[in-house]
N, C-alpha and C. Protein backbone atom coordinates (compact mmCIF):
# COMPACT_ATOMS: atom_id res chain seq x y z
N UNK A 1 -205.27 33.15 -139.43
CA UNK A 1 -205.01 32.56 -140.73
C UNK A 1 -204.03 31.40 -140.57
N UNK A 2 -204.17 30.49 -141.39
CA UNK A 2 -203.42 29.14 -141.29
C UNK A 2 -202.36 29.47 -142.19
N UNK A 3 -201.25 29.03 -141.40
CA UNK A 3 -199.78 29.06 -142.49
C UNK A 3 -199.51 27.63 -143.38
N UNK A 4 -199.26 27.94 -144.28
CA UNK A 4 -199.24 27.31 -145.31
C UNK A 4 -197.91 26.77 -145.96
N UNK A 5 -197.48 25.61 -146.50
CA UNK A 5 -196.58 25.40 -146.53
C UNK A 5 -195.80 26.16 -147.94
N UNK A 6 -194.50 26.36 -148.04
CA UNK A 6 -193.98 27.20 -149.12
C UNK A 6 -193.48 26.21 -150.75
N UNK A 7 -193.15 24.88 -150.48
CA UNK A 7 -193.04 24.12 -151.42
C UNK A 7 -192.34 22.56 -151.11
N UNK A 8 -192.46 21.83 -151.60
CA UNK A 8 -192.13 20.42 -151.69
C UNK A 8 -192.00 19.28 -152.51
N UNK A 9 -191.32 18.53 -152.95
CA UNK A 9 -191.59 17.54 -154.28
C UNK A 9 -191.59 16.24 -153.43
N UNK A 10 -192.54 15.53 -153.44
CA UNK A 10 -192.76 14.23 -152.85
C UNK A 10 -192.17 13.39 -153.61
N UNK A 11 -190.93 12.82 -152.96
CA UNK A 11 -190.21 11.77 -153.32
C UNK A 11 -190.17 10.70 -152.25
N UNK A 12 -189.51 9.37 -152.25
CA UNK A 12 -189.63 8.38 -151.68
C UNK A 12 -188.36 7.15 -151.69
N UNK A 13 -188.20 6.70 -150.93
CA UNK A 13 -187.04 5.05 -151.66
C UNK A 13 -187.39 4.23 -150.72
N UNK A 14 -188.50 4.19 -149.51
CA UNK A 14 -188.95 3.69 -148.92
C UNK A 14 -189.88 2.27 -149.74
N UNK A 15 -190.63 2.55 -151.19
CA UNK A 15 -191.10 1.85 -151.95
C UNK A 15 -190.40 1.82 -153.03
N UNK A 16 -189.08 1.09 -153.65
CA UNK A 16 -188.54 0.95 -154.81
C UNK A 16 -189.34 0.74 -156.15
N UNK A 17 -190.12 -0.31 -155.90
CA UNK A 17 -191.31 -0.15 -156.83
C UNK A 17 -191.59 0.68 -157.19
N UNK A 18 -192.06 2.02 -156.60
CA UNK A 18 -192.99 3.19 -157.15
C UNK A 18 -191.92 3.86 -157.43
N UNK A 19 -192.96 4.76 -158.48
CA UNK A 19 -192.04 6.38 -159.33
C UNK A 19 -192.01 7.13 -158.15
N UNK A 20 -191.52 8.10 -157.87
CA UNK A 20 -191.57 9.23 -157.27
C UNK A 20 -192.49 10.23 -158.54
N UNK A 21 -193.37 11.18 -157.53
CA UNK A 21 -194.58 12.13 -158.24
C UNK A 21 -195.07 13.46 -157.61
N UNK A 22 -194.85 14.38 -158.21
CA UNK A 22 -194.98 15.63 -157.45
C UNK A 22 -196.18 15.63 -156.90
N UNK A 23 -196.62 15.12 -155.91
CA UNK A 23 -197.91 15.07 -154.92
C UNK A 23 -198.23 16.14 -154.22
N UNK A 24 -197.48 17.20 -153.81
CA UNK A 24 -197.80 18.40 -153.39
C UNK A 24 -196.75 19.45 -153.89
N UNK A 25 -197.64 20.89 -153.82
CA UNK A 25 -197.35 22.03 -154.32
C UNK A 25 -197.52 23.53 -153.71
N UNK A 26 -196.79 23.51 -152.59
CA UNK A 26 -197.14 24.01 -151.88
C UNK A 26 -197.20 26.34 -152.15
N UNK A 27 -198.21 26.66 -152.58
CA UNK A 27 -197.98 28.07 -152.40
C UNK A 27 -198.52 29.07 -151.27
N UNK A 28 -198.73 30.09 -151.03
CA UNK A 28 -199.18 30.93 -150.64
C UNK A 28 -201.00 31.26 -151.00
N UNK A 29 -201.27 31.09 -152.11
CA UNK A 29 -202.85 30.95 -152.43
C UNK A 29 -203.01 29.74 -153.46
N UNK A 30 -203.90 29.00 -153.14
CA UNK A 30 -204.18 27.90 -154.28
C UNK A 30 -204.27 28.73 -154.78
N UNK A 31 -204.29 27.52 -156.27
CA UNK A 31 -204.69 28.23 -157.83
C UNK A 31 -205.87 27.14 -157.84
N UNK A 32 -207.12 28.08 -158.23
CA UNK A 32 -208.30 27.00 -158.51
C UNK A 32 -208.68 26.56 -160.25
N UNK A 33 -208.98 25.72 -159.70
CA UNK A 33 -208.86 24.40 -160.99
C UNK A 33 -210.34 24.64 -161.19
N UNK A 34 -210.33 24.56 -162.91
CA UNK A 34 -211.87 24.71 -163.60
C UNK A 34 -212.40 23.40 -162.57
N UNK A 35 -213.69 23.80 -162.53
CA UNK A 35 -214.42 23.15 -161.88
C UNK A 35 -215.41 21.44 -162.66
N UNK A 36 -214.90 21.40 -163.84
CA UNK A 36 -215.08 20.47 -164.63
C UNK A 36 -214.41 19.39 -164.69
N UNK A 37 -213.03 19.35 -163.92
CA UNK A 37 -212.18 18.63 -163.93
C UNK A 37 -212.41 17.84 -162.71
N UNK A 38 -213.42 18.09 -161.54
CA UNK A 38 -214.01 17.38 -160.58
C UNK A 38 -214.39 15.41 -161.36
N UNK A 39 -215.13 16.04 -162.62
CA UNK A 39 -215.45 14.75 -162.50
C UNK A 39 -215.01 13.17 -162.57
N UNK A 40 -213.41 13.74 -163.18
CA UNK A 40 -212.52 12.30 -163.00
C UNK A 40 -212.63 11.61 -161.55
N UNK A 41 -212.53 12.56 -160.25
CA UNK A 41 -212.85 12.16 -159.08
C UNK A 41 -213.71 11.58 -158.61
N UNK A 42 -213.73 10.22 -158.19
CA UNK A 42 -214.57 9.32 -158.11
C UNK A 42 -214.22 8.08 -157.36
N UNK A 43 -215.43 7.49 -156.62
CA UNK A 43 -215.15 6.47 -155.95
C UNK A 43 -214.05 5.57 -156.47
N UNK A 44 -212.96 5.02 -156.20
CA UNK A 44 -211.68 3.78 -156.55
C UNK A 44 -210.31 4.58 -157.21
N UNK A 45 -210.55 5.97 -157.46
CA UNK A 45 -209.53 6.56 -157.94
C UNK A 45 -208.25 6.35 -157.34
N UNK A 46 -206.76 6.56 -158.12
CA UNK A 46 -205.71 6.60 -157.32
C UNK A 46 -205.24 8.27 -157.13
N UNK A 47 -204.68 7.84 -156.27
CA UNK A 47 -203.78 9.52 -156.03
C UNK A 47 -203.13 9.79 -156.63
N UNK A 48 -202.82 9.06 -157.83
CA UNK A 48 -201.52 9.64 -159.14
C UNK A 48 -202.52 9.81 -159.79
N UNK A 49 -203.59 9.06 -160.12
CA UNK A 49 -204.65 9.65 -161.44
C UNK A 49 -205.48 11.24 -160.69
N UNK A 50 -205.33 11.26 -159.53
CA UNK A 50 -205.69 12.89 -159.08
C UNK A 50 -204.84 13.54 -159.54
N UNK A 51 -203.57 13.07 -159.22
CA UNK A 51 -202.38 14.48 -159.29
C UNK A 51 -202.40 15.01 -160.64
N UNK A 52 -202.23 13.71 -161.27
CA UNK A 52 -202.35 13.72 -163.09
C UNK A 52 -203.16 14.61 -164.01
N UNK A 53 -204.58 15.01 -163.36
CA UNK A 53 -205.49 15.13 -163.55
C UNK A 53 -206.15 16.92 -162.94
N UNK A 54 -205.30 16.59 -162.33
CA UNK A 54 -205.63 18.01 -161.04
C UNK A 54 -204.33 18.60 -160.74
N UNK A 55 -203.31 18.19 -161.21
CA UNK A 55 -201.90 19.20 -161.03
C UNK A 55 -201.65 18.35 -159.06
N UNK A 56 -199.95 19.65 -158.75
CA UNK A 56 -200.23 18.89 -157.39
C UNK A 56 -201.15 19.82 -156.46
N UNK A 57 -201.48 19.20 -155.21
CA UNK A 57 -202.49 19.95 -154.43
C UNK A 57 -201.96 21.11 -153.57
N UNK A 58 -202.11 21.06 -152.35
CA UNK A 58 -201.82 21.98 -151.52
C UNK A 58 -202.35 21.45 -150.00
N UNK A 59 -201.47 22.23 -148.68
CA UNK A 59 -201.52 21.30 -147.71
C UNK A 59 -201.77 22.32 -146.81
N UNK A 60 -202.26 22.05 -145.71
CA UNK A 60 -202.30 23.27 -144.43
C UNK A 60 -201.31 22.25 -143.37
N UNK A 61 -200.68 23.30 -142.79
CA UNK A 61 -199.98 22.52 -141.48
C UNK A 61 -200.49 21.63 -140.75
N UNK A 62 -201.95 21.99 -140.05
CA UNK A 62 -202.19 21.49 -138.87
C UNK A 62 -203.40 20.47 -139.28
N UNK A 63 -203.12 19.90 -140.35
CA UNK A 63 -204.43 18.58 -140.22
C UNK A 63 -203.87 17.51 -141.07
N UNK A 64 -202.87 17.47 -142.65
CA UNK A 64 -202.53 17.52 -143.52
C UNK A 64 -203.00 16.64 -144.78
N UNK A 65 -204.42 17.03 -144.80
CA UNK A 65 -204.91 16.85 -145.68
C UNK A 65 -204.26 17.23 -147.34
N UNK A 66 -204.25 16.99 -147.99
CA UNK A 66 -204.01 17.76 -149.31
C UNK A 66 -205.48 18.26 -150.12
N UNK A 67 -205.15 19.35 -150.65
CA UNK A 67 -206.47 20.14 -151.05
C UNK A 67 -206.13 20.18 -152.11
N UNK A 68 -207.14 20.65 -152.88
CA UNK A 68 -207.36 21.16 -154.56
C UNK A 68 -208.85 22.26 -154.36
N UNK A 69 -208.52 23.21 -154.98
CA UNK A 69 -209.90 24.61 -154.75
C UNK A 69 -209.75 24.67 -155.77
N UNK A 70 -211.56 24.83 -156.37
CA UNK A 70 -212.16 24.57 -157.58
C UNK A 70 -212.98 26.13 -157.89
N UNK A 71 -213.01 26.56 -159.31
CA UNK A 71 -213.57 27.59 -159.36
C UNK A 71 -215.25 27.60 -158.89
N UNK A 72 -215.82 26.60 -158.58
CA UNK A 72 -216.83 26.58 -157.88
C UNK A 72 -217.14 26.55 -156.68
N UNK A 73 -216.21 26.91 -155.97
CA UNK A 73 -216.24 27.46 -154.46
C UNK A 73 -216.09 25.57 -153.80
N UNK A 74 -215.67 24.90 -154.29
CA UNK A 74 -215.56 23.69 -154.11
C UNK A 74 -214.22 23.23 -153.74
N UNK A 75 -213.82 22.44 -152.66
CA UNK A 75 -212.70 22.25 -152.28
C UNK A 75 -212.62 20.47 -152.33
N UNK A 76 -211.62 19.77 -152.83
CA UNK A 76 -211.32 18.19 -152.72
C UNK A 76 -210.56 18.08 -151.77
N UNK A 77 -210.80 17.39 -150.67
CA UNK A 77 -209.48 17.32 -149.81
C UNK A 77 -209.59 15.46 -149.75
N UNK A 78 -208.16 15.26 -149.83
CA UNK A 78 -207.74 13.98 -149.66
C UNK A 78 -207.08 13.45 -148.19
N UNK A 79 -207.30 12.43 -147.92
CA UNK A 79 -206.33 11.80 -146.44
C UNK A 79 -205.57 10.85 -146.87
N UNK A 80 -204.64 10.53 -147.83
CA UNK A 80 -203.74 9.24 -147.93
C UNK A 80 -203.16 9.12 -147.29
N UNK A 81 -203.01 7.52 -147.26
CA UNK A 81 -202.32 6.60 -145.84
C UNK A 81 -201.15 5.80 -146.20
N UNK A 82 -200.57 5.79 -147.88
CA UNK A 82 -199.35 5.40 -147.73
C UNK A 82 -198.66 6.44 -148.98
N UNK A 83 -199.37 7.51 -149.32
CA UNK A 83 -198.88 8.66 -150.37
C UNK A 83 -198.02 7.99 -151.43
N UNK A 84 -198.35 7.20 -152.24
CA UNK A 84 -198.35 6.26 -153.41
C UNK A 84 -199.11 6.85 -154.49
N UNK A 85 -198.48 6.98 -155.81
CA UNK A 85 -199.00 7.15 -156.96
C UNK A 85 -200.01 5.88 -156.92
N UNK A 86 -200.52 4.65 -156.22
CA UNK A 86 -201.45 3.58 -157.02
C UNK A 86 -201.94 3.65 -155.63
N UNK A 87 -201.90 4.47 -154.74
CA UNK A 87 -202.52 4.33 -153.52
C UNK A 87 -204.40 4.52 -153.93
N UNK A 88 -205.23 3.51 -153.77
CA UNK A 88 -206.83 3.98 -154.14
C UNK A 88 -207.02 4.42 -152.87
N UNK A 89 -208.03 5.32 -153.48
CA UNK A 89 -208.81 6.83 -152.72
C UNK A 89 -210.50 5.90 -152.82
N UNK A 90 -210.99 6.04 -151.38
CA UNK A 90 -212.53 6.11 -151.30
C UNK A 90 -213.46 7.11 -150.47
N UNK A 91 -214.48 7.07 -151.38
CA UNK A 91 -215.30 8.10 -150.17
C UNK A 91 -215.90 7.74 -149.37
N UNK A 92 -215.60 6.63 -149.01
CA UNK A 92 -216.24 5.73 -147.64
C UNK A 92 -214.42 6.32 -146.46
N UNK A 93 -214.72 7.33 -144.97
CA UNK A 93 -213.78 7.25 -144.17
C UNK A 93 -213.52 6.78 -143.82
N UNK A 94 -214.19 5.40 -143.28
CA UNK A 94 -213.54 4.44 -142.63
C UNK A 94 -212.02 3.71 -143.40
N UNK A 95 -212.10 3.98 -144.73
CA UNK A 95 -211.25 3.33 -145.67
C UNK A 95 -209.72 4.08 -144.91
N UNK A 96 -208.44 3.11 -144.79
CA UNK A 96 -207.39 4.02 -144.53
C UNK A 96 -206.95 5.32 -145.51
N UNK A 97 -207.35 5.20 -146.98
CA UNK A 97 -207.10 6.54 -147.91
C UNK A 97 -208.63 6.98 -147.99
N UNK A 98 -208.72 8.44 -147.51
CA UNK A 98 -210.44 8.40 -148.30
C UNK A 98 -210.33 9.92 -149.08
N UNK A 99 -211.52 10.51 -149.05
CA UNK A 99 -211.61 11.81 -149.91
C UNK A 99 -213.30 12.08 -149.81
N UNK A 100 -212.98 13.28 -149.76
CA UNK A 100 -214.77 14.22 -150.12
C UNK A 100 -214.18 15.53 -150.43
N UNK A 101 -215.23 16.38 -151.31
CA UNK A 101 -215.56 17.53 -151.38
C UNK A 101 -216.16 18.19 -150.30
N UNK A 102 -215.63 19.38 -150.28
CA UNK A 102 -216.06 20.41 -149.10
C UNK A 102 -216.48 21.75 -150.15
N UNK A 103 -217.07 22.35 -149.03
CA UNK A 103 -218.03 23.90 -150.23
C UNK A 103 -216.55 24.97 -149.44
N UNK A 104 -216.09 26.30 -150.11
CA UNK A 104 -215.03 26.63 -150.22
C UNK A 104 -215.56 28.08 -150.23
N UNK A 105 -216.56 28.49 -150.46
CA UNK A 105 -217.38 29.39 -151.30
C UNK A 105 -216.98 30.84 -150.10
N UNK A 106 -216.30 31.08 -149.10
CA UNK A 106 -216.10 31.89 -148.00
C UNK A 106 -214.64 32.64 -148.36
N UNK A 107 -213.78 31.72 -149.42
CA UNK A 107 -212.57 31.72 -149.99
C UNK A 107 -212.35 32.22 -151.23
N UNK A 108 -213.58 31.89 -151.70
CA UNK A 108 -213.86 32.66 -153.25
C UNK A 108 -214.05 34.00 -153.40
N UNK A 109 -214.83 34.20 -152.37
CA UNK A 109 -215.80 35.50 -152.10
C UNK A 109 -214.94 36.53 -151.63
N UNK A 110 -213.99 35.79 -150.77
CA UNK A 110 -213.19 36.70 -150.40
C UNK A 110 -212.46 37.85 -151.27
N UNK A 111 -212.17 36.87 -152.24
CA UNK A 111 -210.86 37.81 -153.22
C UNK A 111 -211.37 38.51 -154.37
């Protein structure tokens, strides 16, 4: 089993410009998000209109993606590259921020 981180508030002063935004949330079991709320997620999105939208995510140690698990056995995982509330998200990887859905459904079943 992957250990998981216990909690964190993503802050910053590296970018004066930007707010600071609770970008991750780290517990012991996600909490999954109605599965309707997928559809704000979409090609050009930012990572503050996710967080906004989807609460904060959740992280595993060893890759550090940030996740969101959906009551549809559906998982969002994000890769941002400068963790910015106006940072845009694409589903093209080559992009330095990208994002896809993954099926989750092994996690659901479980519990």
């Amino acid at each position: 089993m992957r250990t998981i981180f216990t909690a964190l508030l993503f802050t910053t002063t590296a970018f004066a410009g930007y707010c600071p935004f609770e970008l991750l949330s780290f517990t012991k079991q996600p909490t999954l998000i109605d599965a309707a709320r997928t559809a704000s997620i979409t090609n050009g999105v930012t990572l503050g209109l996710v967080v906004t939208n989807l609460g904060p995510g959740w992280i595993m140690v060893d890759d550090g993606f940030i996740r969101w698990s959906f009551t549809d056995g559906r998982e969002l995982q994000v890769r941002p590259f400068r963790n910015t509330a106006d940072e845009v998200l694409h589903t093209n990887v080559s992009e330095p921020a990208y994002f896809w859905f993954t099926t989750n459904a092994n996690k659901i079943a479980s519990k």
